[in-house]
PDB file of N, CA and C in Angstrom:
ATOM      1  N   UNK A   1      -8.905  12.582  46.200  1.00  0.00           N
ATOM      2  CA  UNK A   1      -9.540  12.649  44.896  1.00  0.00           C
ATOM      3  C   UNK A   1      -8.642  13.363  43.885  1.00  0.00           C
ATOM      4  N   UNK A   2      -7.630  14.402  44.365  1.00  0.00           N
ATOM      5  CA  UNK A   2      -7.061  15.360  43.622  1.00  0.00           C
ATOM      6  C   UNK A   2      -6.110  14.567  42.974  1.00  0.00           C
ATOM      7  N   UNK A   3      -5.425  13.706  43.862  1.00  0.00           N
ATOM      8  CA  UNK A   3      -4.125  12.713  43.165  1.00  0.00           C
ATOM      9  C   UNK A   3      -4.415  11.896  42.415  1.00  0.00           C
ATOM     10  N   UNK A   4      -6.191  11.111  42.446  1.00  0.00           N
ATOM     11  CA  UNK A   4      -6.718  10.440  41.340  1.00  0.00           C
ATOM     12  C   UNK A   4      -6.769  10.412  39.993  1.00  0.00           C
ATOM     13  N   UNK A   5      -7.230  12.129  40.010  1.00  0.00           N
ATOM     14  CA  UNK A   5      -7.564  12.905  38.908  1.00  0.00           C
ATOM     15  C   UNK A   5      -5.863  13.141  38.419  1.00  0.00           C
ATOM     16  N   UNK A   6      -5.107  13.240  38.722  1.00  0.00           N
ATOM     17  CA  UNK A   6      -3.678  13.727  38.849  1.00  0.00           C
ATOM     18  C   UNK A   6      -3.077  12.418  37.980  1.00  0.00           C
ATOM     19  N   UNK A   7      -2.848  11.533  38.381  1.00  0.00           N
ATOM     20  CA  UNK A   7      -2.938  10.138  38.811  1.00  0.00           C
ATOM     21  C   UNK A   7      -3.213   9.501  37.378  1.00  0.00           C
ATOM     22  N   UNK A   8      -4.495   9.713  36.846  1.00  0.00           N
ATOM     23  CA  UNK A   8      -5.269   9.554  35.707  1.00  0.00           C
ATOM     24  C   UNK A   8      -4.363  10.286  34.444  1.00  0.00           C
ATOM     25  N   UNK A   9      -4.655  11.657  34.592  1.00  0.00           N
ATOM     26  CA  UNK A   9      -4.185  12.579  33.793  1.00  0.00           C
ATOM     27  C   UNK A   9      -2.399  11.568  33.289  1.00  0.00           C
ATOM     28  N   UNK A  10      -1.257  11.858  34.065  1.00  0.00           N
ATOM     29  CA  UNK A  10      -0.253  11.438  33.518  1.00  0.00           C
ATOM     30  C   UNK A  10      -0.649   9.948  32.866  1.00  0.00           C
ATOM     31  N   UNK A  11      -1.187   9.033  33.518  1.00  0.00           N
ATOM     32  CA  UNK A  11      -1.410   8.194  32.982  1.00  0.00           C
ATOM     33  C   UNK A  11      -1.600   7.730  30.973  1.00  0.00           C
ATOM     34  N   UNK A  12      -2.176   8.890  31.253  1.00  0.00           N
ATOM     35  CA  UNK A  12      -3.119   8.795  29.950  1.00  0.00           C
ATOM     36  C   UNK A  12      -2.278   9.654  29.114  1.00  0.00           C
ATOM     37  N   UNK A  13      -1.632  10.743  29.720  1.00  0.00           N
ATOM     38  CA  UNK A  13      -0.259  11.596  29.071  1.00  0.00           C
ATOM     39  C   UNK A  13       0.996  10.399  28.270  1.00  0.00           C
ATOM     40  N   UNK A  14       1.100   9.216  29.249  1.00  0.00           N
ATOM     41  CA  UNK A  14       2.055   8.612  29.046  1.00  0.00           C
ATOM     42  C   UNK A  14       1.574   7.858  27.979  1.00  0.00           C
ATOM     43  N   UNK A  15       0.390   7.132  27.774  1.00  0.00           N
ATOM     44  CA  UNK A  15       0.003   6.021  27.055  1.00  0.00           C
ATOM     45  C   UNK A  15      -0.527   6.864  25.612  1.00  0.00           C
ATOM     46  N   UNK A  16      -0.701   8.558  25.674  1.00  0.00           N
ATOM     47  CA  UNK A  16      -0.304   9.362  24.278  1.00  0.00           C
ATOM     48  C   UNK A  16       1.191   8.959  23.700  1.00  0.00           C
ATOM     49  N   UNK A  17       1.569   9.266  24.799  1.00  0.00           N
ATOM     50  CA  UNK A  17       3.726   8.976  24.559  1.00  0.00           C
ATOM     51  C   UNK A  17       3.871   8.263  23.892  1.00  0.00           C
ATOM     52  N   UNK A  18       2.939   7.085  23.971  1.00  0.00           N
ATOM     53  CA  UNK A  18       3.821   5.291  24.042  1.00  0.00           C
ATOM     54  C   UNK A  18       3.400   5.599  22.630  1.00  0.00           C
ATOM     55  N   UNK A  19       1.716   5.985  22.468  1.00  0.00           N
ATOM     56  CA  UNK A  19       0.949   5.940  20.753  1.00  0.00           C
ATOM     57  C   UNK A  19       1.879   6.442  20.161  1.00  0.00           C
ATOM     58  N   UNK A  20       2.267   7.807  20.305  1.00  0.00           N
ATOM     59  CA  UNK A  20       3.236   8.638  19.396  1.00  0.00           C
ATOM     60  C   UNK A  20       4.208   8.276  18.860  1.00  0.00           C
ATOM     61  N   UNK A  21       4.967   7.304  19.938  1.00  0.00           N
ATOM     62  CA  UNK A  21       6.615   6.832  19.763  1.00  0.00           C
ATOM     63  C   UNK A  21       6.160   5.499  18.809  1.00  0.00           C
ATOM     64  N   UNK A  22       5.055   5.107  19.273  1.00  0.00           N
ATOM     65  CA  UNK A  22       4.860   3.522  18.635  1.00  0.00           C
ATOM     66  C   UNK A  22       4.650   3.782  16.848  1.00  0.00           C
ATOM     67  N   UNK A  23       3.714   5.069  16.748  1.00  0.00           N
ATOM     68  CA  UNK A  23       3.369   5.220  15.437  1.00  0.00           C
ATOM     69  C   UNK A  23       4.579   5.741  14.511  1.00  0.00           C
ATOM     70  N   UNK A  24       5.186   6.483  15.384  1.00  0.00           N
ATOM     71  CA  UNK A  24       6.706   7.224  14.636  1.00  0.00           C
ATOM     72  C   UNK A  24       7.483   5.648  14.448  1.00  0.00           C
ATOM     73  N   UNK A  25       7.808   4.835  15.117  1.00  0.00           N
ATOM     74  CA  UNK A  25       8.369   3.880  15.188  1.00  0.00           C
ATOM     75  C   UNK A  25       7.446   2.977  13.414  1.00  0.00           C
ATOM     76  N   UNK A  26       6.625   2.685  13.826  1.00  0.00           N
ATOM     77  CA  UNK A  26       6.501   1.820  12.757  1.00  0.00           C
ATOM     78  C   UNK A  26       6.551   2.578  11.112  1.00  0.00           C
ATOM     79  N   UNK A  27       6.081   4.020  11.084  1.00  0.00           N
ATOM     80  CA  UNK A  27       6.643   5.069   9.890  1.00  0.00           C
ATOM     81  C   UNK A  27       8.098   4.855   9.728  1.00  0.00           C
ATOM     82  N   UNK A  28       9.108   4.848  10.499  1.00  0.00           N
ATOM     83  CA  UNK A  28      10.784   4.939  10.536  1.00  0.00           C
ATOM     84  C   UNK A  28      10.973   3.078   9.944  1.00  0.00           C
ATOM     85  N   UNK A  29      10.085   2.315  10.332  1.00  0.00           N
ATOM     86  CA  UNK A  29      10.413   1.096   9.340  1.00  0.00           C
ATOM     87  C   UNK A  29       9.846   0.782   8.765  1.00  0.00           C
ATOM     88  N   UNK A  30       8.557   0.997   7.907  1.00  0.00           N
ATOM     89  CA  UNK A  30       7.997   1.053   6.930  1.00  0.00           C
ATOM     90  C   UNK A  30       9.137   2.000   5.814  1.00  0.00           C
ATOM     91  N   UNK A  31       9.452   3.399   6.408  1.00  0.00           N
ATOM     92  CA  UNK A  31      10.404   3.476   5.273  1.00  0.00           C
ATOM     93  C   UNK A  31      11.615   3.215   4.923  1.00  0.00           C
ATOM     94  N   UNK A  32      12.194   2.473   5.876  1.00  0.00           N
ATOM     95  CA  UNK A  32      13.257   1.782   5.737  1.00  0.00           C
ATOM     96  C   UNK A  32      13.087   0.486   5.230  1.00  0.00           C
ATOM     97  N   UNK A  33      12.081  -0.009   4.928  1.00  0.00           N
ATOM     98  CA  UNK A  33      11.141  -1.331   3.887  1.00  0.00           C
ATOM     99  C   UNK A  33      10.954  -0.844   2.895  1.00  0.00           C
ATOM    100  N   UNK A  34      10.638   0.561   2.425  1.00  0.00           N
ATOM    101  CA  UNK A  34      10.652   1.133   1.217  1.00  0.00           C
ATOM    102  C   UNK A  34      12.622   1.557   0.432  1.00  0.00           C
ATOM    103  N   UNK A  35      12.734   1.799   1.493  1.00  0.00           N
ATOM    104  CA  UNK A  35      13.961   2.520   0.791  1.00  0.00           C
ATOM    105  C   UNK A  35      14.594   1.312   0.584  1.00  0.00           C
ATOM    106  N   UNK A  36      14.950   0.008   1.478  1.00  0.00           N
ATOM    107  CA  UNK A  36      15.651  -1.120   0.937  1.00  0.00           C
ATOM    108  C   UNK A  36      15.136  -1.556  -0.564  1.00  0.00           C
ATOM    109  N   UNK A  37      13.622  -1.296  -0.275  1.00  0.00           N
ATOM    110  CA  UNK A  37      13.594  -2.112  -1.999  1.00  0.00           C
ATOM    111  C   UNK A  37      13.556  -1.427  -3.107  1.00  0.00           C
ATOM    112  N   UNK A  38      13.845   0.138  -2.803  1.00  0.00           N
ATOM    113  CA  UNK A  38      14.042   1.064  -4.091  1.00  0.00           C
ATOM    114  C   UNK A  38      15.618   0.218  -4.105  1.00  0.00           C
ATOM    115  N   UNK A  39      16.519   0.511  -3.129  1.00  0.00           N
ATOM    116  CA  UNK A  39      18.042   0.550  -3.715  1.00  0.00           C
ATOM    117  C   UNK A  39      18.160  -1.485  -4.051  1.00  0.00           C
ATOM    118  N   UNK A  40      17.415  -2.361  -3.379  1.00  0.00           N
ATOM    119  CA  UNK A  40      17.850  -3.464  -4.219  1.00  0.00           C
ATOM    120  C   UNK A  40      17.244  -3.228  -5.748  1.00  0.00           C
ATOM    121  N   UNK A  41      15.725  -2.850  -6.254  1.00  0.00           N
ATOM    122  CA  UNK A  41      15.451  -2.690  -7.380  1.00  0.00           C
ATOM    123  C   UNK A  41      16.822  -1.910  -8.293  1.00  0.00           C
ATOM    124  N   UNK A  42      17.082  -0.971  -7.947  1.00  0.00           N
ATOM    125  CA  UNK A  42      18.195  -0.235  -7.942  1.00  0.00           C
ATOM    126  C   UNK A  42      19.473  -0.782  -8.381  1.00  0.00           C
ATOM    127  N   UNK A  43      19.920  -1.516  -7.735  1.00  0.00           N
ATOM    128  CA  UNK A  43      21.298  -2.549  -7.697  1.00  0.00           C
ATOM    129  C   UNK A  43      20.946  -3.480  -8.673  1.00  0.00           C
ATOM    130  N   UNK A  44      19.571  -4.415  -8.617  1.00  0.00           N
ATOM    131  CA  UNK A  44      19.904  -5.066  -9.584  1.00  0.00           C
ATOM    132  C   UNK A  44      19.746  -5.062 -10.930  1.00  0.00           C
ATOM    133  N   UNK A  45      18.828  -3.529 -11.100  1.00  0.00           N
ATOM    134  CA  UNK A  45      19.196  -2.633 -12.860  1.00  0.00           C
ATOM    135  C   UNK A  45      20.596  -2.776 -13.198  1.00  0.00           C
ATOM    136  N   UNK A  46      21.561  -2.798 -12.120  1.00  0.00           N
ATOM    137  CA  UNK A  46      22.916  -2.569 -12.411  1.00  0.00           C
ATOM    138  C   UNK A  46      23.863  -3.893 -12.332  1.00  0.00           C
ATOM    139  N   UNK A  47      23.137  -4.744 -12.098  1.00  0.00           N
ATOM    140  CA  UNK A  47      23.496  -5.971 -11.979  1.00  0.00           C
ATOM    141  C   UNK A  47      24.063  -6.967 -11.040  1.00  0.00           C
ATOM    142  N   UNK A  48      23.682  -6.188 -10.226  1.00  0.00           N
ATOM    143  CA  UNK A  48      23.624  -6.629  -8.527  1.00  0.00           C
ATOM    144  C   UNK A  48      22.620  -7.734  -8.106  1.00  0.00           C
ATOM    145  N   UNK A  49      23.233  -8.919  -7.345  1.00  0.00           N
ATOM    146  CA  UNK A  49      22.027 -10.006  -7.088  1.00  0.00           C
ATOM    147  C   UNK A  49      22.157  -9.947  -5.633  1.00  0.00           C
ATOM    148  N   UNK A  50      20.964  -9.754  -5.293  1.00  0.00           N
ATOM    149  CA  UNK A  50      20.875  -9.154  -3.316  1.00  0.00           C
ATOM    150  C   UNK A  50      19.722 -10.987  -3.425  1.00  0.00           C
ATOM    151  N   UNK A  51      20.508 -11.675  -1.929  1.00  0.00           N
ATOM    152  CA  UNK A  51      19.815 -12.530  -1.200  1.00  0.00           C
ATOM    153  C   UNK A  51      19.491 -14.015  -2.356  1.00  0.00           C
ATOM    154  N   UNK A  52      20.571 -13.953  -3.217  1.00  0.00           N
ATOM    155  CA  UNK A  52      20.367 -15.462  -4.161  1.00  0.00           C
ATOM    156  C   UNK A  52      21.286 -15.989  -4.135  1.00  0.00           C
TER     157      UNK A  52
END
């Protein structure tokens, strides 16, 4: 029963892990979706043509 409970516990330790890494993960490219379209807005004030 002890290794069940044991067993369980990491389980559920790990699948916190996965949430944590998964949510940090999609924040780290959401702002890397932000920051690309500040610096194309950016570039093409200056007269830069990104992707035409």
């Amino acid at each position: 029963m002890k290794s069940r409970i044991a067993l369980r516990l990491k389980t559920q330790a790990l699948l916190d892990d996965t949430d944590d890494f998964i949510n940090s993960t999609e924040k780290m490219l959401d702002d890397f979706k932000k920051d690309d379209e500040k610096w194309e807005r950016e570039g093409r004030k200056l007269g830069f043509k990104f992707w035409d």
